[in-house]
N, C-alpha and C. Protein backbone atom coordinates (compact mmCIF):
# COMPACT_ATOMS: atom_id res chain seq x y z
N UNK A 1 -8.48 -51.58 23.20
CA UNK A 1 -7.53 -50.62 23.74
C UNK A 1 -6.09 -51.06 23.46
N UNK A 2 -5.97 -52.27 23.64
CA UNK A 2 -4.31 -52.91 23.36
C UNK A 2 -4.21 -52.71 21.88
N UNK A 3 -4.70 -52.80 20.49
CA UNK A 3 -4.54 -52.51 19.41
C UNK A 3 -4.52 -50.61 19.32
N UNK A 4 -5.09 -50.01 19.79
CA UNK A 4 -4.61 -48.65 19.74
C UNK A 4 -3.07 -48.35 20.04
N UNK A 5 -3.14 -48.98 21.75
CA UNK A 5 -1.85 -49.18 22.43
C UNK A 5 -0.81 -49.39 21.53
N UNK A 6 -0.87 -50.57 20.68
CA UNK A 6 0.01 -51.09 19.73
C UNK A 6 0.40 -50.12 18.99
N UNK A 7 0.02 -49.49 18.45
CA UNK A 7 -0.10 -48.61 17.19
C UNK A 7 0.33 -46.98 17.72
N UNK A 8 0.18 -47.05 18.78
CA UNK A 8 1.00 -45.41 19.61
C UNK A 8 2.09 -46.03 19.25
N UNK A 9 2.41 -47.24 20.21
CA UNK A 9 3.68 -47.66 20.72
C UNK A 9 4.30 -47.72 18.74
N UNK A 10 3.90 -47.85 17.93
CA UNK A 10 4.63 -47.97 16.79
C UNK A 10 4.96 -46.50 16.27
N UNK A 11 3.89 -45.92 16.53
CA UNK A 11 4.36 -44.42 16.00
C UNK A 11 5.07 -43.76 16.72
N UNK A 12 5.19 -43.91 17.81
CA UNK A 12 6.21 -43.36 18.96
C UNK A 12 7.90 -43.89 18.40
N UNK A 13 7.61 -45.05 18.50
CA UNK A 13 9.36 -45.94 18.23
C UNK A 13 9.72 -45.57 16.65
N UNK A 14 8.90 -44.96 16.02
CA UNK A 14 9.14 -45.54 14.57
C UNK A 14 9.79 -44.13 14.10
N UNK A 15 8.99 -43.03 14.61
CA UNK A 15 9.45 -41.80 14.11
C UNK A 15 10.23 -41.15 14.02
N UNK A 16 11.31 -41.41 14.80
CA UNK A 16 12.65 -41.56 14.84
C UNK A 16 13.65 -41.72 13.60
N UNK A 17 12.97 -43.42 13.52
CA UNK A 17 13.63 -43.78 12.25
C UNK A 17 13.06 -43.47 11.07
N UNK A 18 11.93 -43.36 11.03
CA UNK A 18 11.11 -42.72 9.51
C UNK A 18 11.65 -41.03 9.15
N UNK A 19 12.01 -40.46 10.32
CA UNK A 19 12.47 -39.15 10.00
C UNK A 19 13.83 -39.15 8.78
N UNK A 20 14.67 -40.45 9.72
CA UNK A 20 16.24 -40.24 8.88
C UNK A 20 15.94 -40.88 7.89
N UNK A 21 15.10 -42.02 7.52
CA UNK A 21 14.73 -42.83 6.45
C UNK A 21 13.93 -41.38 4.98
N UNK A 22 13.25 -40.64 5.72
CA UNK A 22 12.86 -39.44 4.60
C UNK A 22 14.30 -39.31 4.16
N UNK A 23 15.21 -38.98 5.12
CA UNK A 23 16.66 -38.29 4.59
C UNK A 23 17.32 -38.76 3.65
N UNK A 24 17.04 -40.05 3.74
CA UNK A 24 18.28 -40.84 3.07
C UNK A 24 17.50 -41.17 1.48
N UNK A 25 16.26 -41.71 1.45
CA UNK A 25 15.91 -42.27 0.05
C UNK A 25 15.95 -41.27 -1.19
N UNK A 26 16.32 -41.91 -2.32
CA UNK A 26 16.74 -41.18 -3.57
C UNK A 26 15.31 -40.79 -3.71
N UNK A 27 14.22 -41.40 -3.85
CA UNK A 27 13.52 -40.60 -4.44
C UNK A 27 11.56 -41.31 -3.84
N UNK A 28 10.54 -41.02 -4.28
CA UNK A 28 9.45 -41.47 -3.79
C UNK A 28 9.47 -42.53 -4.02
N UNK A 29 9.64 -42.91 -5.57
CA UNK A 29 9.60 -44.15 -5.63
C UNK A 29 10.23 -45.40 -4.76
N UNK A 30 11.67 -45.09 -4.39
CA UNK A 30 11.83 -46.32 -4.09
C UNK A 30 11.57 -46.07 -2.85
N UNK A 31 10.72 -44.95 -2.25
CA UNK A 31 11.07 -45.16 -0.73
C UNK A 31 9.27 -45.91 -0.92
N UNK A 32 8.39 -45.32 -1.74
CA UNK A 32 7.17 -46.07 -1.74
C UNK A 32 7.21 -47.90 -2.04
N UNK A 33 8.41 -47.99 -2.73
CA UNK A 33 8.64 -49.49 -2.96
C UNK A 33 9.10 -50.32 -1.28
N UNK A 34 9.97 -49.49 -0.87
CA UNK A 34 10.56 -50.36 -0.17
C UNK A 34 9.27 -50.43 1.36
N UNK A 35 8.12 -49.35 1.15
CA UNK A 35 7.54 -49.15 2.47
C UNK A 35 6.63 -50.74 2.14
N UNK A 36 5.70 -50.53 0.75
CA UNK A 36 4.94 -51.61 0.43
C UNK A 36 5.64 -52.97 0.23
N UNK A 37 7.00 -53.12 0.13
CA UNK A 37 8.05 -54.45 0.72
C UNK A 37 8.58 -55.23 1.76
N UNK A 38 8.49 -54.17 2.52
CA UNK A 38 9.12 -54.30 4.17
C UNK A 38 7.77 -54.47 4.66
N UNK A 39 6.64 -53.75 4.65
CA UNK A 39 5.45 -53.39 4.94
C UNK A 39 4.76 -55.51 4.38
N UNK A 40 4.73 -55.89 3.93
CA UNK A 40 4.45 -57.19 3.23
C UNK A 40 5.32 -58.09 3.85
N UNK A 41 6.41 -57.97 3.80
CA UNK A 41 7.06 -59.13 4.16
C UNK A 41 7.05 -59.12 6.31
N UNK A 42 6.56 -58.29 6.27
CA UNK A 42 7.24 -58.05 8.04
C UNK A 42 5.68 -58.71 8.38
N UNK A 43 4.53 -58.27 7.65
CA UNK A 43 3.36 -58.82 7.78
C UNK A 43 3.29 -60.34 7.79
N UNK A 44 3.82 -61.30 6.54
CA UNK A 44 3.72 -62.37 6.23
C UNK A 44 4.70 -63.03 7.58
N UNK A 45 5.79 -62.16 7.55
CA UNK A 45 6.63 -63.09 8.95
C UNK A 45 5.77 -62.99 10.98
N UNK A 46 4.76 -62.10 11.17
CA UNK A 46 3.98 -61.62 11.67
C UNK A 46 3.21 -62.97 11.92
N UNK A 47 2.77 -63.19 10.48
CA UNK A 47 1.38 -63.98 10.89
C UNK A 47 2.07 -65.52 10.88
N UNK A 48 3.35 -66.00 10.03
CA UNK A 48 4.09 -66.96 10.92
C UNK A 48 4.00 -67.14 12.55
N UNK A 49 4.80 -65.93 13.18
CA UNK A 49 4.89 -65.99 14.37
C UNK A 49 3.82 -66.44 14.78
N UNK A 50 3.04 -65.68 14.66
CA UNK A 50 1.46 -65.86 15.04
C UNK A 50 0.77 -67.10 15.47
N UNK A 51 0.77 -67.68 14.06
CA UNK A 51 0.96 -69.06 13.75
C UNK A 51 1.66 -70.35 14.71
N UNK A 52 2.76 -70.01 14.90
CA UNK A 52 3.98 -71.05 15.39
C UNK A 52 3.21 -70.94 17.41
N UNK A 53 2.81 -69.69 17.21
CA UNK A 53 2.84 -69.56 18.75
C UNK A 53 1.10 -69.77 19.29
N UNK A 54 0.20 -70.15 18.14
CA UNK A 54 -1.24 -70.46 18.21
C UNK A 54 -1.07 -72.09 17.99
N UNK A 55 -0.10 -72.38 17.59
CA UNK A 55 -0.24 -73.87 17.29
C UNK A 55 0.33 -74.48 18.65
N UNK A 56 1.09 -73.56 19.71
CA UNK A 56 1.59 -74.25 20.63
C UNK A 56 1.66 -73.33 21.85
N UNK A 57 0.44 -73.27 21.75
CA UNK A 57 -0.50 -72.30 23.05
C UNK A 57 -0.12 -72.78 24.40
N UNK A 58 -0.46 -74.17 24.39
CA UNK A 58 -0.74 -74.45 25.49
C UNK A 58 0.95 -74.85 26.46
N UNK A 59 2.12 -74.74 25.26
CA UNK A 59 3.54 -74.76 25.73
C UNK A 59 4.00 -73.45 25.99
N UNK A 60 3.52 -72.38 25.82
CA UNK A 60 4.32 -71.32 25.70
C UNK A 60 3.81 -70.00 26.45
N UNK A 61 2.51 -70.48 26.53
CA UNK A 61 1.62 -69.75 27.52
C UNK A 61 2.28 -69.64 28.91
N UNK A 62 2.37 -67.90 28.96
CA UNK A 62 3.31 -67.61 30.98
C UNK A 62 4.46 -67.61 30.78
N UNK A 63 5.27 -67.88 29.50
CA UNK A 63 6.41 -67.98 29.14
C UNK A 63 6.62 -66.54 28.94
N UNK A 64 8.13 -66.00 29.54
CA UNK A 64 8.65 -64.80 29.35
C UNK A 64 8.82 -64.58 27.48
N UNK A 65 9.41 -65.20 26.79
CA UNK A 65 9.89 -65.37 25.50
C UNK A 65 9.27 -66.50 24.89
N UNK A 66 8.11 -66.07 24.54
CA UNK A 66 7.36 -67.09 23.86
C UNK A 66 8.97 -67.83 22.44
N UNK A 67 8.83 -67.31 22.09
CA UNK A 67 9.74 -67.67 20.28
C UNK A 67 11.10 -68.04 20.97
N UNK A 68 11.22 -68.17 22.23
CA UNK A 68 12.46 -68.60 22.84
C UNK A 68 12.52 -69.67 22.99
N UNK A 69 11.70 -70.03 23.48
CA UNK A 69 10.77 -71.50 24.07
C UNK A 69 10.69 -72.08 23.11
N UNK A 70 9.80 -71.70 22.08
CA UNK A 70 9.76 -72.62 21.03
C UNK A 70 11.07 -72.82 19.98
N UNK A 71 12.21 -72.23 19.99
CA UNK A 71 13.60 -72.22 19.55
C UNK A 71 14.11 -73.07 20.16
N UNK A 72 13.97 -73.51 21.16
CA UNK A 72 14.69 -74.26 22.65
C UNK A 72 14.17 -75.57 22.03
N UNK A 73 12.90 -75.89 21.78
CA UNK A 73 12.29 -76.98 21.58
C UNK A 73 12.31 -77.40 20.16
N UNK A 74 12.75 -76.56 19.18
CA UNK A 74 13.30 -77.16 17.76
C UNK A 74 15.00 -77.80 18.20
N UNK A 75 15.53 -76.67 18.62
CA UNK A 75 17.10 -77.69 18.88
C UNK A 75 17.42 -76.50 19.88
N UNK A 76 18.32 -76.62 21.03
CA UNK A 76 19.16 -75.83 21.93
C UNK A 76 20.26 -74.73 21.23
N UNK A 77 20.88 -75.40 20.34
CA UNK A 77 21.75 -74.63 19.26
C UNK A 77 21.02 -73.40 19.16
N UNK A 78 19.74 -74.01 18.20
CA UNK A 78 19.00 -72.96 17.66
C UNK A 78 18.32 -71.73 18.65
N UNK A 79 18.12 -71.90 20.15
CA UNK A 79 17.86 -71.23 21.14
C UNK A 79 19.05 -70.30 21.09
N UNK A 80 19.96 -71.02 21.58
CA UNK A 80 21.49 -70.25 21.62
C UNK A 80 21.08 -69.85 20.48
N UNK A 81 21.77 -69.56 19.34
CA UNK A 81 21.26 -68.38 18.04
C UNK A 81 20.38 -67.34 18.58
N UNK A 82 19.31 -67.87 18.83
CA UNK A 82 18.22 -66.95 18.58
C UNK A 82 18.26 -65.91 19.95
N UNK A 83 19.07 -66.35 21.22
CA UNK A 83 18.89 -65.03 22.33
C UNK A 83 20.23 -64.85 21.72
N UNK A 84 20.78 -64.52 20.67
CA UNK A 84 21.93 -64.19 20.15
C UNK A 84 21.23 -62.31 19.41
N UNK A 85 20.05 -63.49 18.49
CA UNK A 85 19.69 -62.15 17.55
C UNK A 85 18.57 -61.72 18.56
N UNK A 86 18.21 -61.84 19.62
CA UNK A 86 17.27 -61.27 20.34
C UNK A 86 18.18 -59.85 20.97
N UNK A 87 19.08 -60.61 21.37
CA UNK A 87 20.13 -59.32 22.05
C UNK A 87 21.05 -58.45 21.05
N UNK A 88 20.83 -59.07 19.39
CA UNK A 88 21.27 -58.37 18.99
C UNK A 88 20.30 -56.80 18.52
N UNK A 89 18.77 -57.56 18.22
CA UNK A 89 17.91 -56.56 18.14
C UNK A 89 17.32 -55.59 19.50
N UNK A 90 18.12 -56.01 20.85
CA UNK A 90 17.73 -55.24 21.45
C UNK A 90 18.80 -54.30 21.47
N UNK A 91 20.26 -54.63 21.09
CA UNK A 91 20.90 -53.47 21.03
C UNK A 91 20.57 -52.50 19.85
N UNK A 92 20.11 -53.43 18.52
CA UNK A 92 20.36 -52.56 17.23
C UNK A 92 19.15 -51.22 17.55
N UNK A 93 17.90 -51.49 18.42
CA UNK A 93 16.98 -50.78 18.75
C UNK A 93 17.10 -49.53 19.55
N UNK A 94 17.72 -50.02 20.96
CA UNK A 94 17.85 -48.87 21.89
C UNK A 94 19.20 -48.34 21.72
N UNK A 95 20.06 -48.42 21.05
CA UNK A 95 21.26 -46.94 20.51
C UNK A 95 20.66 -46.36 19.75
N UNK A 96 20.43 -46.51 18.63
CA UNK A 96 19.93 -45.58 17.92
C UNK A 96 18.56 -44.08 18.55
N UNK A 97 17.72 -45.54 19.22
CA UNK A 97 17.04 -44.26 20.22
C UNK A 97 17.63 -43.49 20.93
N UNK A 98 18.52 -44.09 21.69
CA UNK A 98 19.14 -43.24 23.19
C UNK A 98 20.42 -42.46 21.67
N UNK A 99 20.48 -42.30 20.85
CA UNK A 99 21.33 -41.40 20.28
C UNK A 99 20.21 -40.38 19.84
N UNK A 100 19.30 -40.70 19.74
CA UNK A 100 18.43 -39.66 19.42
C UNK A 100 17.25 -38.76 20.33
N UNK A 101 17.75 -39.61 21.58
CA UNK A 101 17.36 -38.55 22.28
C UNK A 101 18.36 -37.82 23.03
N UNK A 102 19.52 -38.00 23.41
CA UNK A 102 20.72 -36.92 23.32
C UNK A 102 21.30 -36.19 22.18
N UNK A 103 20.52 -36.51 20.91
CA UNK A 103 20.86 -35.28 20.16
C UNK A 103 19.82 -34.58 20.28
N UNK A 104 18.65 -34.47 21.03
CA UNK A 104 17.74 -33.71 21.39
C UNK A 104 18.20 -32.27 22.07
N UNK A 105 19.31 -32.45 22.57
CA UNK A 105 19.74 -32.30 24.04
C UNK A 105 20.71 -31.34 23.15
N UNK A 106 22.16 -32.01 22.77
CA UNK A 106 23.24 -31.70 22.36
C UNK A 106 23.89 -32.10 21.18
N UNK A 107 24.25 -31.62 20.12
CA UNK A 107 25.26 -32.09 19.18
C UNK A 107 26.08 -33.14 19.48
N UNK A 108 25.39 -34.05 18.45
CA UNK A 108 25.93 -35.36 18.35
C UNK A 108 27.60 -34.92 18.16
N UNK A 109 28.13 -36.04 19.15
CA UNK A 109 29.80 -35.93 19.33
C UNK A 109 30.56 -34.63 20.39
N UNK A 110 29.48 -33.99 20.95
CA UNK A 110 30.08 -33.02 21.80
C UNK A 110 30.10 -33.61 23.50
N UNK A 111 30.54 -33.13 24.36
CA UNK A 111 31.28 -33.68 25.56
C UNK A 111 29.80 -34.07 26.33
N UNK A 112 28.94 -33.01 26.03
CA UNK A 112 27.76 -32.85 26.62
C UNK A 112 26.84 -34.39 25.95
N UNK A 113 26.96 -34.44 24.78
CA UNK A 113 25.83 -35.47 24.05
C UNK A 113 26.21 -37.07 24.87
N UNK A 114 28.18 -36.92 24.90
CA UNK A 114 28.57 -38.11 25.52
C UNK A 114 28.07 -38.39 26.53
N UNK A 115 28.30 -37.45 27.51
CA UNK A 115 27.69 -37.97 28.83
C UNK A 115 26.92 -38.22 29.52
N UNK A 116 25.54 -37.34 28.94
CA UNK A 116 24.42 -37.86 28.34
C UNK A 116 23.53 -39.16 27.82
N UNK A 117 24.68 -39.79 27.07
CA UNK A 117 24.44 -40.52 26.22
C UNK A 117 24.65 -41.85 27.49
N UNK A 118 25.92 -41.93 28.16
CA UNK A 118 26.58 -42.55 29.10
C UNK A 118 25.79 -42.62 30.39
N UNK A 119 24.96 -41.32 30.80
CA UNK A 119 24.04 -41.44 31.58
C UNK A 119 22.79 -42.21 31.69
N UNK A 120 22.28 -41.75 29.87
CA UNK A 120 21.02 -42.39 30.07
C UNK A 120 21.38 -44.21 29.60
N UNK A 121 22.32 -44.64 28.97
CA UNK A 121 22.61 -45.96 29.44
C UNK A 121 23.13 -46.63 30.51
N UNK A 122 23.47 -46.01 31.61
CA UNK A 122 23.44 -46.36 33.07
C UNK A 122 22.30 -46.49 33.83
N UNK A 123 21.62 -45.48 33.14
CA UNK A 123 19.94 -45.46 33.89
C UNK A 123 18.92 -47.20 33.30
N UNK A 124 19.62 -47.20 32.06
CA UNK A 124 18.66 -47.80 31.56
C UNK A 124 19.01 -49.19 31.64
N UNK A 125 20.17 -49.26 32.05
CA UNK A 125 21.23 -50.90 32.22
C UNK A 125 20.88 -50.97 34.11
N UNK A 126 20.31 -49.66 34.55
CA UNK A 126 20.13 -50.36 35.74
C UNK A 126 18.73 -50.68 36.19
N UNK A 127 18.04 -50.22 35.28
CA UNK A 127 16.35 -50.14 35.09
C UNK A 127 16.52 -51.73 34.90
N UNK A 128 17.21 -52.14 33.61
CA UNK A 128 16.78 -53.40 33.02
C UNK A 128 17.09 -54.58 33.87
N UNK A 129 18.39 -54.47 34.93
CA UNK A 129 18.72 -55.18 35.69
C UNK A 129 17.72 -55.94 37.23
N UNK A 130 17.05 -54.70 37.40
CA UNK A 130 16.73 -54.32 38.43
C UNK A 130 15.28 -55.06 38.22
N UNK A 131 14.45 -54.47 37.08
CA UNK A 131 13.46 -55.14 36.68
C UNK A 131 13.31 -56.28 36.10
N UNK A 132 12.08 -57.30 36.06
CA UNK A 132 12.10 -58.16 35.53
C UNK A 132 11.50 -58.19 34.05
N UNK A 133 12.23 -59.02 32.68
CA UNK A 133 12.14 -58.83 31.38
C UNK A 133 10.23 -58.11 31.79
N UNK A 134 9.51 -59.21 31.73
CA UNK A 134 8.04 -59.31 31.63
C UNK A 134 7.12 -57.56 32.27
N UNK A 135 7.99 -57.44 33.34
CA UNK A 135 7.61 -56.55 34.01
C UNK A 135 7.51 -55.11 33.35
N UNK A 136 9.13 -55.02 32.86
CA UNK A 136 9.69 -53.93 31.99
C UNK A 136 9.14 -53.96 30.72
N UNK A 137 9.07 -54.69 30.22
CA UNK A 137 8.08 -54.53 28.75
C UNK A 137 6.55 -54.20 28.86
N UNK A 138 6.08 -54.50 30.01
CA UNK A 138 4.93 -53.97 30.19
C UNK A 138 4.62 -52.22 30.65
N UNK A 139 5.43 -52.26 31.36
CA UNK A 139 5.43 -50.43 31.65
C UNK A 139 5.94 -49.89 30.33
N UNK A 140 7.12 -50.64 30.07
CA UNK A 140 7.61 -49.46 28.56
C UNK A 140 6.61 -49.26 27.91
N UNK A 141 5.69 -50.71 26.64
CA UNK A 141 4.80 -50.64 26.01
C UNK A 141 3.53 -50.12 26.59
N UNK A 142 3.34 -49.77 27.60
CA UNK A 142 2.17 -49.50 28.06
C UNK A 142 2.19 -47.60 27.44
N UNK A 143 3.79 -47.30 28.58
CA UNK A 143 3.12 -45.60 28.78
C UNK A 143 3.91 -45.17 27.10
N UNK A 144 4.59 -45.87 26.35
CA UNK A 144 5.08 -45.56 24.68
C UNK A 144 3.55 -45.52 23.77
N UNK A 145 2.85 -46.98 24.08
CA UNK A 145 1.40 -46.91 23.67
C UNK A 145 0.67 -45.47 23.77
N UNK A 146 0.13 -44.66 25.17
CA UNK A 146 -0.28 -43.93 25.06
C UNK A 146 0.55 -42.48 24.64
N UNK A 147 1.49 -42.47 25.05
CA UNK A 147 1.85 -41.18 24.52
C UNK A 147 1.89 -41.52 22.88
N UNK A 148 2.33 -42.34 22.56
CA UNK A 148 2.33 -42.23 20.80
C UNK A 148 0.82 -42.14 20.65
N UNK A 149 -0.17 -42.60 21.15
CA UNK A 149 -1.77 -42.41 20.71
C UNK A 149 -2.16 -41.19 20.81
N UNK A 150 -1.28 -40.15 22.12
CA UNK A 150 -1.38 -39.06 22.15
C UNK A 150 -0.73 -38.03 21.03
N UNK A 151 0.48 -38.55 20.20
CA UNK A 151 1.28 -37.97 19.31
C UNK A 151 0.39 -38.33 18.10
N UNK A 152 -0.15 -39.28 17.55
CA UNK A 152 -1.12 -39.68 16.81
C UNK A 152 -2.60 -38.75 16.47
N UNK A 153 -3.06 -38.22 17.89
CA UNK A 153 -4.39 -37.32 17.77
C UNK A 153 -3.23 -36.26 17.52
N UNK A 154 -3.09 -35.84 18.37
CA UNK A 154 -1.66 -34.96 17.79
C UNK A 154 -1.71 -34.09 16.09
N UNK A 155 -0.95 -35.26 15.60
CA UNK A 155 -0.95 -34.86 14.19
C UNK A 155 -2.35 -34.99 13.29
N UNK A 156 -2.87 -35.65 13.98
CA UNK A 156 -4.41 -35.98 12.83
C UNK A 156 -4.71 -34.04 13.10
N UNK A 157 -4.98 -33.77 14.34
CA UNK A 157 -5.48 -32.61 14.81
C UNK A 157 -4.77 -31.60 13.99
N UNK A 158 -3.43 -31.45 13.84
CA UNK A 158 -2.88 -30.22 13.22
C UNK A 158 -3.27 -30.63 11.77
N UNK A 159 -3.43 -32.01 11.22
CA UNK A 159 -3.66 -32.04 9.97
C UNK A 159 -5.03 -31.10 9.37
N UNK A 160 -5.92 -31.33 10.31
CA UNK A 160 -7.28 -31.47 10.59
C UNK A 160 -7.51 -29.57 10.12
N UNK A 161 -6.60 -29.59 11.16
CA UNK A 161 -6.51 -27.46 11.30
C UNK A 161 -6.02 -26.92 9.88
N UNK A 162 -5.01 -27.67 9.86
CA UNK A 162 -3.96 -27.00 8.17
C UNK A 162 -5.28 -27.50 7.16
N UNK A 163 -6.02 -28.43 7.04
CA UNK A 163 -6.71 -28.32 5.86
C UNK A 163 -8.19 -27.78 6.14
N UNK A 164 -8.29 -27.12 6.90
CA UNK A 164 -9.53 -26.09 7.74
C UNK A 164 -8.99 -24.58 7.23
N UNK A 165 -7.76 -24.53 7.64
CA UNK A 165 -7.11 -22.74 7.49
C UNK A 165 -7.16 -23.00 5.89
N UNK A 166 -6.48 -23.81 5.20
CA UNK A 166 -6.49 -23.23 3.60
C UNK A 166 -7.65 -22.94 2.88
N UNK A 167 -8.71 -23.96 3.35
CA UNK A 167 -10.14 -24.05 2.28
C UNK A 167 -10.88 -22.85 2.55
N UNK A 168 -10.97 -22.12 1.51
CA UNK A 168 -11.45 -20.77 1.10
C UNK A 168 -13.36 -21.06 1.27
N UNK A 169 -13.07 -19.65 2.44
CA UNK A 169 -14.87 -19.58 3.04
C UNK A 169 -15.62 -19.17 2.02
């Protein structure tokens, strides 16, 4: 069930950005290059992690930030860095969402999208405060998991229909 979970929760977060990513690439090719590139390398750094954090189970286990812990314990510096790019990937992540779900709403740059925009990062700076890291990642990934599993049957289903209606009885 947690590997389904996984895999909502990716199609849910991702579609977003795969929409503007159609927009932008010149052409199939390189957008097929860069999927089977990114797609490879994000894998190989994957099974690192994987790796780093199976080899030192028994340190990191109950730990809020597993890869924190073990950053802390290569050098402190390197900790410092790393809740550097941790907070940098949690900002580079949730603007872009919370911009895209107030352009749901309203035209990006209108009074309405702002405040909006200003709202739902008040909501969500007081969610994060309020809750604890461990806690909050578990409800997010949980109910993102199923609704993307639900967006997932989703599209298989309309696929399912569109190539049912064309094929000649």
């Amino acid at each position: 069930m947690s590997g389904l979970s996984y895999v909502g929760f990716c199609m849910l977060w991702l579609a977003a950005f795969l929409t503007a990513l159609g927009r932008t690439t010149r052409s199939n090719r390189e957008a097929a290059s860069g999927g089977v590139l990114g797609g490879t390398l994000f894998s190989v750094a994957c099974i690192v992690v994987g790796l780093g954090l199976l080899a030192n189970i028994e340190f990191v286990a109950g730990t809020e930030i597993p890869m924190l812990v073990l950053a802390n314990e290569i050098s402190p510096a390197l900790a410092s860095v790393f809740s550097l790019i941790i907070l940098a990937g949690i900002f580079t992540t949730a603007v872009p969402l919370l911009w895209t779900v107030s352009q749901r709403f309203f035209a990006d740059g209108t009074p309405g999208f702002k405040r909006l925009t200003v709202v739902l990062a008040a909501v969500g700076t007081l969610i994060g405060l309020v809750l604890p890291f461990s806690q909050m990642v578990n409800i997010v990934y949980v109910i993102n998991g199923y609704v993307g599993i639900l967006l997932l049957v989703m599209m298989i289903l309309r696929t399912v229909l569109r190539l049912v209606r064309r094929r000649p009885i």
